[in-house]
Structures are given as structure tokens and as C-alpha cells.
N, C-alpha and C. Protein backbone atom coordinates (compact mmCIF):
# COMPACT_ATOMS: atom_id res chain seq x y z
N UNK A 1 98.56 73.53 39.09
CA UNK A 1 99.81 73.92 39.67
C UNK A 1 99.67 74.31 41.14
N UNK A 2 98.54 74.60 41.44
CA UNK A 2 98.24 75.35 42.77
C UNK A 2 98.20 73.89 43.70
N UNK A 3 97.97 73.19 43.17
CA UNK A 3 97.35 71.87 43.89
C UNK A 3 99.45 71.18 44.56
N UNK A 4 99.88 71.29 43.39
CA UNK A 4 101.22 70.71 43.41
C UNK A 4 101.80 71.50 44.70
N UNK A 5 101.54 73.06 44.15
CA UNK A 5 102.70 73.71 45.42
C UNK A 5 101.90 73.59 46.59
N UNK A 6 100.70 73.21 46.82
CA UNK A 6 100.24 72.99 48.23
C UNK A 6 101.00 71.81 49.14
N UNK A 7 101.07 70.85 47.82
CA UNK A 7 101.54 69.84 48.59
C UNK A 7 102.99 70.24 48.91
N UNK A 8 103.76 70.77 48.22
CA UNK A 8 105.45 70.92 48.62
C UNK A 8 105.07 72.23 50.07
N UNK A 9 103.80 72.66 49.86
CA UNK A 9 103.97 73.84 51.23
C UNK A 9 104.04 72.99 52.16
N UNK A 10 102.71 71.73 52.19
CA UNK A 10 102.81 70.76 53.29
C UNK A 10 103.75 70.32 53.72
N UNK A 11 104.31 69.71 52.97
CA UNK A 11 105.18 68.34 52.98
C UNK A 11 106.67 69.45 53.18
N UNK A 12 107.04 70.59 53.28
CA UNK A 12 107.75 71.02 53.95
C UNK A 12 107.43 72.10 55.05
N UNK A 13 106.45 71.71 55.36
CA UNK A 13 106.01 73.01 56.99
C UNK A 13 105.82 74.15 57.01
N UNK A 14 105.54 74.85 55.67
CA UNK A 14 105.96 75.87 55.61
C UNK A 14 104.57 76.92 55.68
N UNK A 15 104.57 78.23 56.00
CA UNK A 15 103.30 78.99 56.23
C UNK A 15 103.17 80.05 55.27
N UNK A 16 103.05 79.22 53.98
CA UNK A 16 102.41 80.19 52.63
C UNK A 16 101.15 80.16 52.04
N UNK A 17 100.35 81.19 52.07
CA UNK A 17 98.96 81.07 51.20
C UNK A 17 99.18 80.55 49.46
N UNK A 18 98.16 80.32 49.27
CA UNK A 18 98.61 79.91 47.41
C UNK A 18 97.27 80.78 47.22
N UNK A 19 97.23 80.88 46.02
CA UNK A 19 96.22 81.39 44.68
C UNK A 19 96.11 80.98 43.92
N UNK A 20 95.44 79.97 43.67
CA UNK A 20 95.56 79.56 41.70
C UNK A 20 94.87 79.64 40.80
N UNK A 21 94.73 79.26 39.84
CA UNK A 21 93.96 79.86 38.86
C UNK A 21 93.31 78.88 37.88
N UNK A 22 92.20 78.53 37.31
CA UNK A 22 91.35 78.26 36.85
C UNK A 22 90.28 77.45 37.43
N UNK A 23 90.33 77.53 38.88
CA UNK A 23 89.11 77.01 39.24
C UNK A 23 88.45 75.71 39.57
N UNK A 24 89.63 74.68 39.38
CA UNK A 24 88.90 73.75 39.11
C UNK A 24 88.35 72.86 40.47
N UNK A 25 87.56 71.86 40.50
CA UNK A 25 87.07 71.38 41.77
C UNK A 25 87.79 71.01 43.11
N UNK A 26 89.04 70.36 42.58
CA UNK A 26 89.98 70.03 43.58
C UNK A 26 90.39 71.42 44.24
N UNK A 27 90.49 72.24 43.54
CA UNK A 27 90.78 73.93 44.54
C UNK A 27 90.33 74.50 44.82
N UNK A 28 89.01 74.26 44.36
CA UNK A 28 87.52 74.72 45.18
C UNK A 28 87.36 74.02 46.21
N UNK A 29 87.50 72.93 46.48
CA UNK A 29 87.20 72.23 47.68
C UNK A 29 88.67 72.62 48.75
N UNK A 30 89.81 72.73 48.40
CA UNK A 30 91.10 72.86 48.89
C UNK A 30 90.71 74.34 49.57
N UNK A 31 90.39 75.10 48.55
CA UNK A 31 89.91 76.48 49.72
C UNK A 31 89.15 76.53 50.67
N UNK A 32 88.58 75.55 50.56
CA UNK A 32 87.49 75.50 52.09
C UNK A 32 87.78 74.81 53.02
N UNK A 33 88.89 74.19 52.98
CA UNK A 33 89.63 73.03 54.31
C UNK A 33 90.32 73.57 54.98
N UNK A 34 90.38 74.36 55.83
CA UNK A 34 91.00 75.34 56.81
C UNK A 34 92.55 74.68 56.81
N UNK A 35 92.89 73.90 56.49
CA UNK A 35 94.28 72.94 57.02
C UNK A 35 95.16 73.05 55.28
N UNK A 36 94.24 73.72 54.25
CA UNK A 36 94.94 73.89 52.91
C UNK A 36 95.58 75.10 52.91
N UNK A 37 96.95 75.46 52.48
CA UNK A 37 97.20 76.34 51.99
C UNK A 37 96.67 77.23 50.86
N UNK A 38 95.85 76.57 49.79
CA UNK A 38 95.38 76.70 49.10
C UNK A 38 94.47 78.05 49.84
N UNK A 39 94.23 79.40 49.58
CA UNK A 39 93.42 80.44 49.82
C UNK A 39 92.43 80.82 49.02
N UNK A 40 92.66 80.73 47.72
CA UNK A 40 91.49 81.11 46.67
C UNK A 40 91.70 80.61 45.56
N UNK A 41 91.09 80.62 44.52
CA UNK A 41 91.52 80.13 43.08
C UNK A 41 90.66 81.07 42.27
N UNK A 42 91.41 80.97 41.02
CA UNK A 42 90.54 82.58 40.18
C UNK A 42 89.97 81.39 39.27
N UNK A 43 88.22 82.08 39.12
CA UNK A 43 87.95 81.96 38.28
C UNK A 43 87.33 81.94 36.79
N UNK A 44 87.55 81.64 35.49
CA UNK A 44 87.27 82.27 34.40
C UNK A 44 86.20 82.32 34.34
N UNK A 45 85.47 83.39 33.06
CA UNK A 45 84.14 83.19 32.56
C UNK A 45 84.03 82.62 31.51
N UNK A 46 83.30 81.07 30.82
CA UNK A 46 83.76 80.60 30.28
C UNK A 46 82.76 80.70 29.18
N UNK A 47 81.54 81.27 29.42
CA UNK A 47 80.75 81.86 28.48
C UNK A 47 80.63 83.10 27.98
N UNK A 48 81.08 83.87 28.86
CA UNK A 48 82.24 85.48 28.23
C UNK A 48 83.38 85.27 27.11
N UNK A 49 84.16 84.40 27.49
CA UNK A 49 85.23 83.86 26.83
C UNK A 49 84.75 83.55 25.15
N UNK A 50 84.22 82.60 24.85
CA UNK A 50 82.99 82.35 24.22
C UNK A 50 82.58 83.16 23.29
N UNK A 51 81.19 84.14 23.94
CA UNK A 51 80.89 85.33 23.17
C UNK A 51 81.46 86.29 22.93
N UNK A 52 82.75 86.88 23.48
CA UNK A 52 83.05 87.92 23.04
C UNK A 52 84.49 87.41 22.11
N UNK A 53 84.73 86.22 21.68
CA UNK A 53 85.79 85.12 20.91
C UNK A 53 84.86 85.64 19.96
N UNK A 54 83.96 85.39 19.50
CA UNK A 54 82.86 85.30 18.20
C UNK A 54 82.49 87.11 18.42
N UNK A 55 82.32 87.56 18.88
CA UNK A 55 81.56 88.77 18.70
C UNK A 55 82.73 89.71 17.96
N UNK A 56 84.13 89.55 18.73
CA UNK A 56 85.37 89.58 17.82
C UNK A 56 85.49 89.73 16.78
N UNK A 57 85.79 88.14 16.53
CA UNK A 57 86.40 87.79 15.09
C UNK A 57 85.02 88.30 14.00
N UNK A 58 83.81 88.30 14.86
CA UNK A 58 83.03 89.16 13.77
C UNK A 58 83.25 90.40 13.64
N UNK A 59 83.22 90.98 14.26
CA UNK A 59 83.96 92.31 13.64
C UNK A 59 85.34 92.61 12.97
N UNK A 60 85.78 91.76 13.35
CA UNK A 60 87.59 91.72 12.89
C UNK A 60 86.77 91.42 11.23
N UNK A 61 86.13 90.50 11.08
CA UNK A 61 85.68 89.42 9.67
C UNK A 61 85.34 91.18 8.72
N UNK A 62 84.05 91.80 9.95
CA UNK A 62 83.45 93.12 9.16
C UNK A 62 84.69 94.08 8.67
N UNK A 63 85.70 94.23 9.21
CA UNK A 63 86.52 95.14 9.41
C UNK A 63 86.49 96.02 10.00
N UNK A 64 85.82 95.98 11.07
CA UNK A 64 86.07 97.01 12.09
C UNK A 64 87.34 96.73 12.96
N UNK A 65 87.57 97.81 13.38
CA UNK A 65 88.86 98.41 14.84
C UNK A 65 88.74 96.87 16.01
N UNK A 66 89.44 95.96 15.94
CA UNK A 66 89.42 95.61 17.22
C UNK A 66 89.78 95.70 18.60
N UNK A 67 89.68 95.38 19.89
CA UNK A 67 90.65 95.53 21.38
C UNK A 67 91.81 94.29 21.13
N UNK A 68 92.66 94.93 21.27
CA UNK A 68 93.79 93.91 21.67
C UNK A 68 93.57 92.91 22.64
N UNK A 69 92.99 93.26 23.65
CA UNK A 69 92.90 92.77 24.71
C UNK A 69 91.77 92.94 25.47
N UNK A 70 90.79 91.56 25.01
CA UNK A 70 89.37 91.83 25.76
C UNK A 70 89.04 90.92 26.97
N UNK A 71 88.41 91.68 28.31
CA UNK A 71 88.37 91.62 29.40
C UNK A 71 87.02 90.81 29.43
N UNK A 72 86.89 89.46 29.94
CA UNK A 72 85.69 88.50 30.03
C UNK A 72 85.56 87.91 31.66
N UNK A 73 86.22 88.75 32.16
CA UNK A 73 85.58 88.88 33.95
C UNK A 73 86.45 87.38 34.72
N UNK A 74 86.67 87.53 35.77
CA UNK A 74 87.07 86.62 36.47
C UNK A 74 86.58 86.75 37.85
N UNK A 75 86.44 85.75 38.92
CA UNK A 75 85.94 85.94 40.01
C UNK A 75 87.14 85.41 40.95
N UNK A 76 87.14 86.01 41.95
CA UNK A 76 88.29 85.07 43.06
C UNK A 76 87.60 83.86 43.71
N UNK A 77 87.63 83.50 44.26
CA UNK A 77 86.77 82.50 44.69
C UNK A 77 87.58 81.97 46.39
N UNK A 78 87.42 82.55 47.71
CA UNK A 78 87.78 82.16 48.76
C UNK A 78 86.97 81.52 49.61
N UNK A 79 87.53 81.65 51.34
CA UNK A 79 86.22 81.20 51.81
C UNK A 79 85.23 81.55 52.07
N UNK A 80 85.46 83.35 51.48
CA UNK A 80 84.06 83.57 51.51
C UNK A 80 83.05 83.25 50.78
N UNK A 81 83.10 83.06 49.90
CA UNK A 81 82.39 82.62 48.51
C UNK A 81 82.32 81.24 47.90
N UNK A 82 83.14 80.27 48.58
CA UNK A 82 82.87 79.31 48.46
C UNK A 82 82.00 78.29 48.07
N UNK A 83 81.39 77.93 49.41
CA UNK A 83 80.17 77.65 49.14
C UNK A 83 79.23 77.49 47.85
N UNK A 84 79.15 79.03 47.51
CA UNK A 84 78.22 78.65 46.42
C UNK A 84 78.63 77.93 45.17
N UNK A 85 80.01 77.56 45.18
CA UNK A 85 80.94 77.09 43.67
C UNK A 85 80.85 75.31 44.31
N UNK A 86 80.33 75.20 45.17
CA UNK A 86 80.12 73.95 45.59
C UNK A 86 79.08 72.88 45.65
N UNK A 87 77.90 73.66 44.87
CA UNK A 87 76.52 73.01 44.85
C UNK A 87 76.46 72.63 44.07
């Protein structure tokens, strides 16, 4: 989606940063082209996601107390940090 509204920022002149979210290569590279609106893209942990999915439902399985809502980290990813999501 981030990719889409870049282009409608372009293609109407307009001077808005974007943010988007999951990371993927095309907006990793879009954050580093000084001429993209595109500013950062968030992204997931997809091996957090993962283990703590299973570490979960195992306890949910044991019957223990679960979190409603478990936190598996995200990173922003701009031009500062770039780079390294690029090798």
C-alpha cells in the first residue's frame, strides 16, 4: 500500500512522507532513493512471530493464563538503517 500512495504522492506533486509496513524489498529500496516519498517501512519479526505463536498455544494447550496480546518486536527501517536490510 505504501508503494501505491507513493505513486499518487508523485504523480500529484505533492510533499508527503509515507511509512509502511511490512518491509518488503521494493520499500526498502524506495527508502533509500532520496526522490521517494517513501521514509521508512516497519518491519516484522518473523521468527518472534513464530516462536512465541507455538510457545502460546502451548501453554494455552497446558492451561495456563495467556497475553492477549503478544509483542514480537518490530524495527523501523529508514535511511538510517538501511543499508544493512540491503545486503
Amino acid at each position: 500500500m505504501a508503494l501505491g500512495a507513493a505513486e499518487a504522492v508523485l504523480a500529484d506533486g505533492g510533499d508527503t512522507f509515507i511509512i509502511g509496513f511490512d518491509a518488503n524489498m521494493e520499500a526498502v529500496r524506495a527508502t533509500k532513493d532520496p526522490d521517494s516519498p517513501i521514509a521508512g517501512t516497519v518491519a516484522q519479526n518473523a521468527f518472534n512471530i513464530g516462536k512465541f505463536a507455538v510457545l502460546t498455544a502451548y501453554d494455552a494447550y497446558l492451561g495456563k493464563p495467556v497475553e492477549k496480546n503478544v509483542d514480537t518486536g518490530t524495527e523501523l527501517i529508514s535511511s538510517e538503517n538501511v543499508d544493512q536490510y540491503l545486503k
